[in-house]
N, C-alpha and C. Protein backbone atom coordinates (compact mmCIF):
# COMPACT_ATOMS: atom_id res chain seq x y z
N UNK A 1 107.03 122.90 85.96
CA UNK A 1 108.17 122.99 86.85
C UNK A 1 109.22 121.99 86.38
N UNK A 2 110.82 122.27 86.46
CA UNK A 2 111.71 121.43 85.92
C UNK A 2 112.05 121.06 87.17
N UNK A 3 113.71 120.17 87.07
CA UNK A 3 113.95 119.36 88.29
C UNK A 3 114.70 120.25 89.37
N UNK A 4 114.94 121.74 88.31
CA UNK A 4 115.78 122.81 89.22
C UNK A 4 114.86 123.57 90.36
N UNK A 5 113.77 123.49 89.43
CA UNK A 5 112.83 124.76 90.27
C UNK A 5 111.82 123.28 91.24
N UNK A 6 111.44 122.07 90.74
CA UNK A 6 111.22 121.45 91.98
C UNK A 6 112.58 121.32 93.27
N UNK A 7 113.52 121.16 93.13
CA UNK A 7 114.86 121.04 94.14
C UNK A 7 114.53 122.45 94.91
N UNK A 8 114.34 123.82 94.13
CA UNK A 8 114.43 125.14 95.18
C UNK A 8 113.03 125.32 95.66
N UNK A 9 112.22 124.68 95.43
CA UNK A 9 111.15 124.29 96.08
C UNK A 9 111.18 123.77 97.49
N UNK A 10 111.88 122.60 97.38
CA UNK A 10 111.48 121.52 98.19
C UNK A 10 112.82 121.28 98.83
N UNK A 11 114.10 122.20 99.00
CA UNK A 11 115.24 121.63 99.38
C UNK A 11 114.79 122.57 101.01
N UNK A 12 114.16 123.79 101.16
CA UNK A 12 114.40 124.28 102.65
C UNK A 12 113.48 123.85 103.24
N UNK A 13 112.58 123.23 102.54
CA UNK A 13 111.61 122.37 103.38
C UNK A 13 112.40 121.20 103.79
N UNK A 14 112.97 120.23 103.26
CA UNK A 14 113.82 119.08 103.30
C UNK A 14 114.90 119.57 104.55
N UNK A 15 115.71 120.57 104.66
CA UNK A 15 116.41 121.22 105.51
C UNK A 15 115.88 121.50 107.31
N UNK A 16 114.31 122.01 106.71
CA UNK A 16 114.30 122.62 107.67
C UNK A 16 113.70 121.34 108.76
N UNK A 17 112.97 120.63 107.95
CA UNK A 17 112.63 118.52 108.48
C UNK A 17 113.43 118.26 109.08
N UNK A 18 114.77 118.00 108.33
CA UNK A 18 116.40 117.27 108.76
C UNK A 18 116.46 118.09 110.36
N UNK A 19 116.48 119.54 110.24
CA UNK A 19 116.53 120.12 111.64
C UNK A 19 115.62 120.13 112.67
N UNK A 20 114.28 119.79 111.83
CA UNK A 20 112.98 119.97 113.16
C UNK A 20 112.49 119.22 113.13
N UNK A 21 112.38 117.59 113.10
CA UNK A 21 111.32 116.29 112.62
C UNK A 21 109.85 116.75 112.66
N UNK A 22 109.72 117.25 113.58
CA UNK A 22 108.27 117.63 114.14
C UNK A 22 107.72 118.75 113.31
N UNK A 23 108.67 119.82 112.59
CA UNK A 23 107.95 121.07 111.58
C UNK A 23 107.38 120.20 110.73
N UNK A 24 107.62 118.91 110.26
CA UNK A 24 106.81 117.86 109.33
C UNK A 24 105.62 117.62 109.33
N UNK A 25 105.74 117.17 111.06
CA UNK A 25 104.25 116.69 111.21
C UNK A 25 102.56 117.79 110.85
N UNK A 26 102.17 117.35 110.29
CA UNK A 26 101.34 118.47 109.90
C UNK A 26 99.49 117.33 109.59
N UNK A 27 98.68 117.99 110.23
CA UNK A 27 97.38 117.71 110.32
C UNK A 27 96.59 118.18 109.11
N UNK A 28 96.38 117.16 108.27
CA UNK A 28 95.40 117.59 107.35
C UNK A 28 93.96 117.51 107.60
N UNK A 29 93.09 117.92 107.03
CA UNK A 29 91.68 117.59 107.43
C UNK A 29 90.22 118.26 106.02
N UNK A 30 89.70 117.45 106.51
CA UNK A 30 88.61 117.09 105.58
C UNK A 30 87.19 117.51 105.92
N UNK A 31 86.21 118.42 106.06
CA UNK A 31 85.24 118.75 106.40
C UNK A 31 84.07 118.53 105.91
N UNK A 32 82.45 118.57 105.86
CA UNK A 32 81.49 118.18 104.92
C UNK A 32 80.25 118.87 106.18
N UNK A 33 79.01 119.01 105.44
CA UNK A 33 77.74 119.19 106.21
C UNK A 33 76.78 118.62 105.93
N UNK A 34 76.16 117.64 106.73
CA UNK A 34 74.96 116.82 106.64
C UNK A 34 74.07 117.92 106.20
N UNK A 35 73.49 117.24 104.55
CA UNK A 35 72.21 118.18 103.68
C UNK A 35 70.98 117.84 104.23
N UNK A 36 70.42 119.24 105.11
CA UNK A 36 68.65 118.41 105.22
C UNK A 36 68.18 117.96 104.59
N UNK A 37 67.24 116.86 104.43
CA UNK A 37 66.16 116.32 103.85
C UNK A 37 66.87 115.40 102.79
N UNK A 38 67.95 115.21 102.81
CA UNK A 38 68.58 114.80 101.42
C UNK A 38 69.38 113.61 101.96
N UNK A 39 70.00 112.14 101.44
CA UNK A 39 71.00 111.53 101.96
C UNK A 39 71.96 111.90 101.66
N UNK A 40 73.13 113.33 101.83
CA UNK A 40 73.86 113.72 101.35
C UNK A 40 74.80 114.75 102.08
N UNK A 41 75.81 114.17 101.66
CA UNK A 41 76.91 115.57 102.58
C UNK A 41 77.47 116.39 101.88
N UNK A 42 77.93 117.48 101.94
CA UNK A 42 78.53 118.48 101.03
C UNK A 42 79.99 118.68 102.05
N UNK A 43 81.15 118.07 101.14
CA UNK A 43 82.15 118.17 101.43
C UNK A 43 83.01 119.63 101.33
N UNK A 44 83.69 120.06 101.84
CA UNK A 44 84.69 121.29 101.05
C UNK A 44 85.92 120.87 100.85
N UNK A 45 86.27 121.15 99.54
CA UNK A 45 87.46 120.40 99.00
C UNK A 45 88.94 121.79 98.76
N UNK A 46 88.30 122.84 99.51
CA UNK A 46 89.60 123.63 99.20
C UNK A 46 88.94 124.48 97.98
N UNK A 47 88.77 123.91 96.86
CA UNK A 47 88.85 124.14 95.91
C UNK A 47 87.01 124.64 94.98
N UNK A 48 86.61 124.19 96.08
CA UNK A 48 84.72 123.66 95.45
C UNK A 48 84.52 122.96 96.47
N UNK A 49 83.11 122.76 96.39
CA UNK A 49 81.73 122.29 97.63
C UNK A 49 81.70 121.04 96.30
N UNK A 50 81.78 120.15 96.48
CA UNK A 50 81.62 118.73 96.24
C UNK A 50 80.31 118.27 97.23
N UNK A 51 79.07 117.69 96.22
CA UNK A 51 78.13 116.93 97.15
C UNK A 51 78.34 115.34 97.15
N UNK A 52 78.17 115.02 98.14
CA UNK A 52 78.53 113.30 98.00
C UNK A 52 77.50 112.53 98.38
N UNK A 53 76.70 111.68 97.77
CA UNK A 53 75.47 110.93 98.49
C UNK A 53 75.97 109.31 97.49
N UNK A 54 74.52 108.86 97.61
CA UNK A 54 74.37 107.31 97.47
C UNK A 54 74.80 106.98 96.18
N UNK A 55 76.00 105.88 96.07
CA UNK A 55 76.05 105.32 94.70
C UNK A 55 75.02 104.77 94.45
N UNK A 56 74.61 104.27 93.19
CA UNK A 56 73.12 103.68 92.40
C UNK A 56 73.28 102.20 93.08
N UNK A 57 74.27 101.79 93.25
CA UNK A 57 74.69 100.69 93.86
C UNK A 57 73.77 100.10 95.36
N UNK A 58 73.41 101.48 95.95
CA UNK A 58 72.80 101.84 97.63
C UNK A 58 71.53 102.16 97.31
N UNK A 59 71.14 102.60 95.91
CA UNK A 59 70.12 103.52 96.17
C UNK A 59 70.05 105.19 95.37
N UNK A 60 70.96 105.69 94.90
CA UNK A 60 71.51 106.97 94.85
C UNK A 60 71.39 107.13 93.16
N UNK A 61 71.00 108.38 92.74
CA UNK A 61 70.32 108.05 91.29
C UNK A 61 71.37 108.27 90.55
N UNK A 62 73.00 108.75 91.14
CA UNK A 62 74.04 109.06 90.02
C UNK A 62 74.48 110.32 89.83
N UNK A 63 73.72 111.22 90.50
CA UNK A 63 74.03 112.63 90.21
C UNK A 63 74.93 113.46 91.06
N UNK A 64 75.75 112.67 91.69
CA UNK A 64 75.92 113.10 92.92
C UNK A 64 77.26 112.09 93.33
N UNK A 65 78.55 112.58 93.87
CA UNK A 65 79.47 112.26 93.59
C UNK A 65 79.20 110.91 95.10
N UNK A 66 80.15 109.48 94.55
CA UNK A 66 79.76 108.96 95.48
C UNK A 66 81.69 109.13 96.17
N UNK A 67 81.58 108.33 97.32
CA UNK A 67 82.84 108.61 98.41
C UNK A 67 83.82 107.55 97.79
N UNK A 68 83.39 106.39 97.55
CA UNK A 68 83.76 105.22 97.04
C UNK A 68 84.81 105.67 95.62
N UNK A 69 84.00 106.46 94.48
CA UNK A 69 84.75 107.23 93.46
C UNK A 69 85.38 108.07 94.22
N UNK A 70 85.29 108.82 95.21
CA UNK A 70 86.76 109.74 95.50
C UNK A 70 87.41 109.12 96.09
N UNK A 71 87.25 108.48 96.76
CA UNK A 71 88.79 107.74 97.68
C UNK A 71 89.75 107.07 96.33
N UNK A 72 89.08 106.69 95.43
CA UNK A 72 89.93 105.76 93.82
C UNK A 72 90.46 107.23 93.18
N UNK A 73 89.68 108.51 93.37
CA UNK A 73 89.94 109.77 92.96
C UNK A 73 91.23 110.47 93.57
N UNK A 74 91.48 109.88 94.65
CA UNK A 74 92.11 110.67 95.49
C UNK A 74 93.84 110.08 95.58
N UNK A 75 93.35 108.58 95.01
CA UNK A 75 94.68 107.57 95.06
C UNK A 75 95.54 108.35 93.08
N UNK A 76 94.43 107.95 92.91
CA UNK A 76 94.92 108.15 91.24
C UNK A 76 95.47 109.82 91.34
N UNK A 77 95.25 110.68 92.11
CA UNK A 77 95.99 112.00 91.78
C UNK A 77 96.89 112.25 92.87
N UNK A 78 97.22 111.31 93.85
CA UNK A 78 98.17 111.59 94.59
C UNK A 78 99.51 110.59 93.99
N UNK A 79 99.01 109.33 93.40
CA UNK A 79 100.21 108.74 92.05
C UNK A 79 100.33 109.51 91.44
N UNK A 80 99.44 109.90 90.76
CA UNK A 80 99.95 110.85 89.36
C UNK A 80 100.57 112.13 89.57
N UNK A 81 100.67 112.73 90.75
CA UNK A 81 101.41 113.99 91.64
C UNK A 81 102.66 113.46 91.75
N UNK A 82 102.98 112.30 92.70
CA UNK A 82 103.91 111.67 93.11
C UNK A 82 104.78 111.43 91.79
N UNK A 83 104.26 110.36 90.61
CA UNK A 83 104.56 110.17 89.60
C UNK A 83 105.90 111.41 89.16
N UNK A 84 104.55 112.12 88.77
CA UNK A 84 105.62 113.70 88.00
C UNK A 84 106.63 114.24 88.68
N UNK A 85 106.49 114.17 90.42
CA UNK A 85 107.21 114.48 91.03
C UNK A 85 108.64 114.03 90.64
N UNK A 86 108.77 112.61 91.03
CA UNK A 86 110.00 111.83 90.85
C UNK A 86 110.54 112.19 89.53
N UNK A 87 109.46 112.00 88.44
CA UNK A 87 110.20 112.02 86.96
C UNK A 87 110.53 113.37 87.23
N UNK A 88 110.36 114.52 87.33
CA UNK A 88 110.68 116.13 87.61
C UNK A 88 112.57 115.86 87.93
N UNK A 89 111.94 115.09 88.91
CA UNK A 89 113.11 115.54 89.59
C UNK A 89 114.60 114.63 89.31
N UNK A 90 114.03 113.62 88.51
CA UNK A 90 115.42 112.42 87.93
C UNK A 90 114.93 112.96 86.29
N UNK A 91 114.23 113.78 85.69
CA UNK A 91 114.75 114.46 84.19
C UNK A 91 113.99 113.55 83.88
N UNK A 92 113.22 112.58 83.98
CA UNK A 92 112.53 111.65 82.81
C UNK A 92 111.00 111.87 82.11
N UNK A 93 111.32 112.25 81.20
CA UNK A 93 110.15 112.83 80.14
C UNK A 93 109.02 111.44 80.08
N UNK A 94 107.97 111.39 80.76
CA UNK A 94 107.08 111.11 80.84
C UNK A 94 105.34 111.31 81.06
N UNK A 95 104.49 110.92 80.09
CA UNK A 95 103.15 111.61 79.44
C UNK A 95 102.29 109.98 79.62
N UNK A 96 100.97 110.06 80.50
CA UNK A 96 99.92 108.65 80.43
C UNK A 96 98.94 109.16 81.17
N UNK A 97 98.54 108.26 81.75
CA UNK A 97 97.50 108.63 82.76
C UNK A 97 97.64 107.08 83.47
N UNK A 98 96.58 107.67 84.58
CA UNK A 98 96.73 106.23 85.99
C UNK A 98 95.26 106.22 86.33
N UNK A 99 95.22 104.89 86.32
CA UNK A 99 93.66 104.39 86.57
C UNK A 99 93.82 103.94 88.29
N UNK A 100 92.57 104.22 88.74
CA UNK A 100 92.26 102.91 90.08
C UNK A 100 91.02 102.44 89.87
N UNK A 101 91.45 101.06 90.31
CA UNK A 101 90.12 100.21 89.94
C UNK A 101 89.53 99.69 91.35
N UNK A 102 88.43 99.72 92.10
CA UNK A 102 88.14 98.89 93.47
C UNK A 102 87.50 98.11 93.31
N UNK A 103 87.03 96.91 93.62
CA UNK A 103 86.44 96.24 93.87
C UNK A 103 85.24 96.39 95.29
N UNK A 104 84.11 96.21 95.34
CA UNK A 104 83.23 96.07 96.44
C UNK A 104 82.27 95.34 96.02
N UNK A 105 81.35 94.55 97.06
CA UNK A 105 80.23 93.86 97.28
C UNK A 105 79.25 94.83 98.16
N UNK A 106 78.34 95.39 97.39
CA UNK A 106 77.29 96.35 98.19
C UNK A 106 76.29 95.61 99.41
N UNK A 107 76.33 94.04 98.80
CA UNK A 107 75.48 93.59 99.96
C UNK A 107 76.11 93.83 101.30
N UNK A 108 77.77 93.71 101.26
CA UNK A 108 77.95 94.04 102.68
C UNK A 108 77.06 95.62 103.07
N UNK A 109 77.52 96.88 102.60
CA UNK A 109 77.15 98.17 102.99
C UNK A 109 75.73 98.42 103.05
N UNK A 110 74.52 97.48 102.61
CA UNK A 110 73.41 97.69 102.86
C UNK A 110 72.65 96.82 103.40
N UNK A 111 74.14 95.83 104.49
CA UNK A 111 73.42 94.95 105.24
C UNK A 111 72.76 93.57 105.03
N UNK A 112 72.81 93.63 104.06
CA UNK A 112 72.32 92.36 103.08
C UNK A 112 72.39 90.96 103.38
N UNK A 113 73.93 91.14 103.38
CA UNK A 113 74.44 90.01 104.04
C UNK A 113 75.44 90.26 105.20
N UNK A 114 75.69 89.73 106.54
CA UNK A 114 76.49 90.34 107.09
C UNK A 114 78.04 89.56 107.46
N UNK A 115 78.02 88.62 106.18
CA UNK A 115 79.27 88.24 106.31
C UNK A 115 79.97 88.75 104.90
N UNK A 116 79.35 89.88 103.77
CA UNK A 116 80.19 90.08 102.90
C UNK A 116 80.68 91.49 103.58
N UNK A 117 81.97 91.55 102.85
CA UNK A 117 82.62 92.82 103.13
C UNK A 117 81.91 93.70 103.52
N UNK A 118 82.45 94.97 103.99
CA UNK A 118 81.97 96.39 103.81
C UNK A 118 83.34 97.07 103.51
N UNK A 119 83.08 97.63 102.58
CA UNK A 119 84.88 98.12 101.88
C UNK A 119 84.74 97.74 100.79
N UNK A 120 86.25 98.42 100.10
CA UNK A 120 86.95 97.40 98.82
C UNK A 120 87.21 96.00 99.41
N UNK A 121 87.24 95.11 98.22
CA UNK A 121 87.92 93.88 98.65
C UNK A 121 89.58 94.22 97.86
N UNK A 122 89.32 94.99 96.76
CA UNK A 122 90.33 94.92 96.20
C UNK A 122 90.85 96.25 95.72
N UNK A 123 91.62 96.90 95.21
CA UNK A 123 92.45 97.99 94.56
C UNK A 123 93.11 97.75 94.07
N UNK A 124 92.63 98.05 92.48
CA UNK A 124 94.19 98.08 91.52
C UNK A 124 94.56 99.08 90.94
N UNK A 125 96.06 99.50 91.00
CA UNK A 125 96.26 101.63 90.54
C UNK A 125 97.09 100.69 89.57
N UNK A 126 96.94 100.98 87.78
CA UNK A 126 97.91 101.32 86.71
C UNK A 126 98.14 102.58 86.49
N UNK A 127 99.67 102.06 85.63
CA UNK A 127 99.97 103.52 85.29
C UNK A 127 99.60 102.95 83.59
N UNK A 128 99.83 103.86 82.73
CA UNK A 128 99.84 103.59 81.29
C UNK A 128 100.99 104.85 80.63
N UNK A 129 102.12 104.50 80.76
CA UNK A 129 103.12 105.79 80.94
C UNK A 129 103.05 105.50 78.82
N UNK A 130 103.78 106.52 78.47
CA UNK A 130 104.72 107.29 77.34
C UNK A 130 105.79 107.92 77.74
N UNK A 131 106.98 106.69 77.68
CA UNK A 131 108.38 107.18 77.63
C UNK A 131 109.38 106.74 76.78
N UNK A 132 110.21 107.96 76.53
CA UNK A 132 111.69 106.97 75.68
C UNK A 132 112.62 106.78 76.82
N UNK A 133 112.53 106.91 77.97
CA UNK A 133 113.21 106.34 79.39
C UNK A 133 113.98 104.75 79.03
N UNK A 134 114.56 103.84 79.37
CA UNK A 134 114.86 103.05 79.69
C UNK A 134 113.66 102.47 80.42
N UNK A 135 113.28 100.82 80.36
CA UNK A 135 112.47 100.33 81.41
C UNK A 135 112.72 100.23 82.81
N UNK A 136 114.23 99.79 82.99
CA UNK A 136 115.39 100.29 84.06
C UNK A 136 114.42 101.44 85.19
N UNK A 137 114.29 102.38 84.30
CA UNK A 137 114.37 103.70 84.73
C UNK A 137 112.86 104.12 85.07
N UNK A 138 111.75 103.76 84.07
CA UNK A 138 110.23 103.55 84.59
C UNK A 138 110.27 102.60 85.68
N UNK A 139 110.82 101.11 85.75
CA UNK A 139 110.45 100.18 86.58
C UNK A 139 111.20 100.97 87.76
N UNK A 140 112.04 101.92 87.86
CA UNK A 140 112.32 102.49 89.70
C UNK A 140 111.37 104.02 89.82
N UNK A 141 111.20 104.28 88.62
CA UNK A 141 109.77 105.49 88.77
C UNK A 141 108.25 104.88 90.04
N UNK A 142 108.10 103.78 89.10
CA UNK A 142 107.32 103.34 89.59
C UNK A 142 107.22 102.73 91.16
N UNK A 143 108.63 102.59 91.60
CA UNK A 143 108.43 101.87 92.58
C UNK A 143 109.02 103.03 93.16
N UNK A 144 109.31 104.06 93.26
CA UNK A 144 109.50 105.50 93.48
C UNK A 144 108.11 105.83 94.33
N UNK A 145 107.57 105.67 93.12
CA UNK A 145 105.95 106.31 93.47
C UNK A 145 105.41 105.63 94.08
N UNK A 146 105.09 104.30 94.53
CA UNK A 146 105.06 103.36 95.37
C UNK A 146 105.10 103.86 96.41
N UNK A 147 106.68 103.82 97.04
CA UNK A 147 107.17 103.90 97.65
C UNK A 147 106.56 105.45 98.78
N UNK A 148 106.34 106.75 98.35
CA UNK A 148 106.32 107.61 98.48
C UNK A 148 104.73 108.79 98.39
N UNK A 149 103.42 107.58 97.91
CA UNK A 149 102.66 107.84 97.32
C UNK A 149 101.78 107.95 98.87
N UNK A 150 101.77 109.05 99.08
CA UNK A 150 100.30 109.16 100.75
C UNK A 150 99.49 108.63 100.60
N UNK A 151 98.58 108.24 99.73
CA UNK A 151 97.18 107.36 99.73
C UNK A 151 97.38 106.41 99.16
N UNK A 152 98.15 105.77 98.89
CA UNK A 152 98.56 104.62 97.90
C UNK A 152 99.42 103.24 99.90
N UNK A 153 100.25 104.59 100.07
CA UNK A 153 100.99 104.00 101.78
C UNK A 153 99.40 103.72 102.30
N UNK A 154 99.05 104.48 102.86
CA UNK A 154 97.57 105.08 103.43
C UNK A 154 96.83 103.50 103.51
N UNK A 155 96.51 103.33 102.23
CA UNK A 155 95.80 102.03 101.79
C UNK A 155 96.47 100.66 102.18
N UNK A 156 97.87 100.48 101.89
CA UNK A 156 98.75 99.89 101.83
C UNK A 156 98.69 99.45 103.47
N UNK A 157 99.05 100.47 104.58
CA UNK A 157 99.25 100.29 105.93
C UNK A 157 98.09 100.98 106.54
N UNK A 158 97.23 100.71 106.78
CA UNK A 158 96.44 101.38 107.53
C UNK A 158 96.50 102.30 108.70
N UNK A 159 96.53 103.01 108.64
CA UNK A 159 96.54 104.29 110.02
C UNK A 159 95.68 103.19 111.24
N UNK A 160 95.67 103.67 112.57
CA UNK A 160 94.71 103.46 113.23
C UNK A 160 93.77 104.59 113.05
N UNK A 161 92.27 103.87 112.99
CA UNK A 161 91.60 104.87 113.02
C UNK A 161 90.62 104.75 114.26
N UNK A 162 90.27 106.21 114.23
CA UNK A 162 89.21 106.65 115.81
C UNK A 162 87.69 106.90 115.42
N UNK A 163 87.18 107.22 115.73
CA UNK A 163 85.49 107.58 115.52
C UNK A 163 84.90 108.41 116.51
N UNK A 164 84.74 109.71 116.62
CA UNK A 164 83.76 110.22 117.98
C UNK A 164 82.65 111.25 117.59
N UNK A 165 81.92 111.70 118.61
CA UNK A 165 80.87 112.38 118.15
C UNK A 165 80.45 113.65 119.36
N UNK A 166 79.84 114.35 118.98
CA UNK A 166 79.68 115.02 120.04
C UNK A 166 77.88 115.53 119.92
């Protein structure tokens, strides 16, 4: 897609926002099914049944996608979406890839200790771009994508979150 056909994309959506704040708001959601006999959930991703169980870290022999790698999965392709987006759409010919790195202490998550974390302690997203851009022009890409990136904000500001069960 060039920066013409992203603009006729995304301009009557942009339009129709400006007129309706609320046609924006939109509920995404995420589903999975506890696997009998197994420590494991099978997510649906839209796209494929993704199984997710124990990193080796917990217990979990590796074969089996852990949650910890998709949430770093999920940051790195909503930059790298975001990324192309912006360059699409300001003409700047740019080719890399984007890492995320987390940090965690498992003793928190298996109880171990109950004053280390449970979580990342840390997140780091690079980019590793290829451009003849100006740095000018990467250094506001980047803070473009920053700026604009759903799981990158997400992380950044935390939502409130809820928990229920039925």
């Amino acid at each position: 897609m060039d920066a013409a056909g992203l603009r006729e994309a995304q301009q009557p959506l942009k339009d129709r926002y400006r007129q309706d704040p609320g046609a924006a708001a939109v509920t995404l959601r995420a589903s999975g099914s506890l696997d009998d006999g197994d420590v494991t959930c099978s997510v649906q991703t839209g796209q494929a049944l993704v199984a997710a169980g124990l990193h080796p870290a917990t217990g979990g022999d590796g074969t089996l996608a852990c949650s910890g790698d998709m949430l770093l999965q999920a940051l790195v392709a909503c930059a790298g979406v975001t990324l192309r987006a912006v360059a699409t759409a300001r003409g700047i010919e740019v080719d890399g890839t984007v890492l995320a790195e987390g940090d965690l202490d498992f003793r928190g998550t298996l109880g171990v200790d109950r004053e280390a974390p449970v979580g990342f302690r840390e997140v780091r997203l690079s980019f590793d771009l290829e451009s003849s851009a100006p740095k000018e022009d990467l250094d506001a890409l980047i803070d473009t994508t920053r700026r604009y990136c759903v799981v990158y904000q997400t992380l950044a500001k935390p939502p409130e979150l809820s928990i229920s069960w039925a």
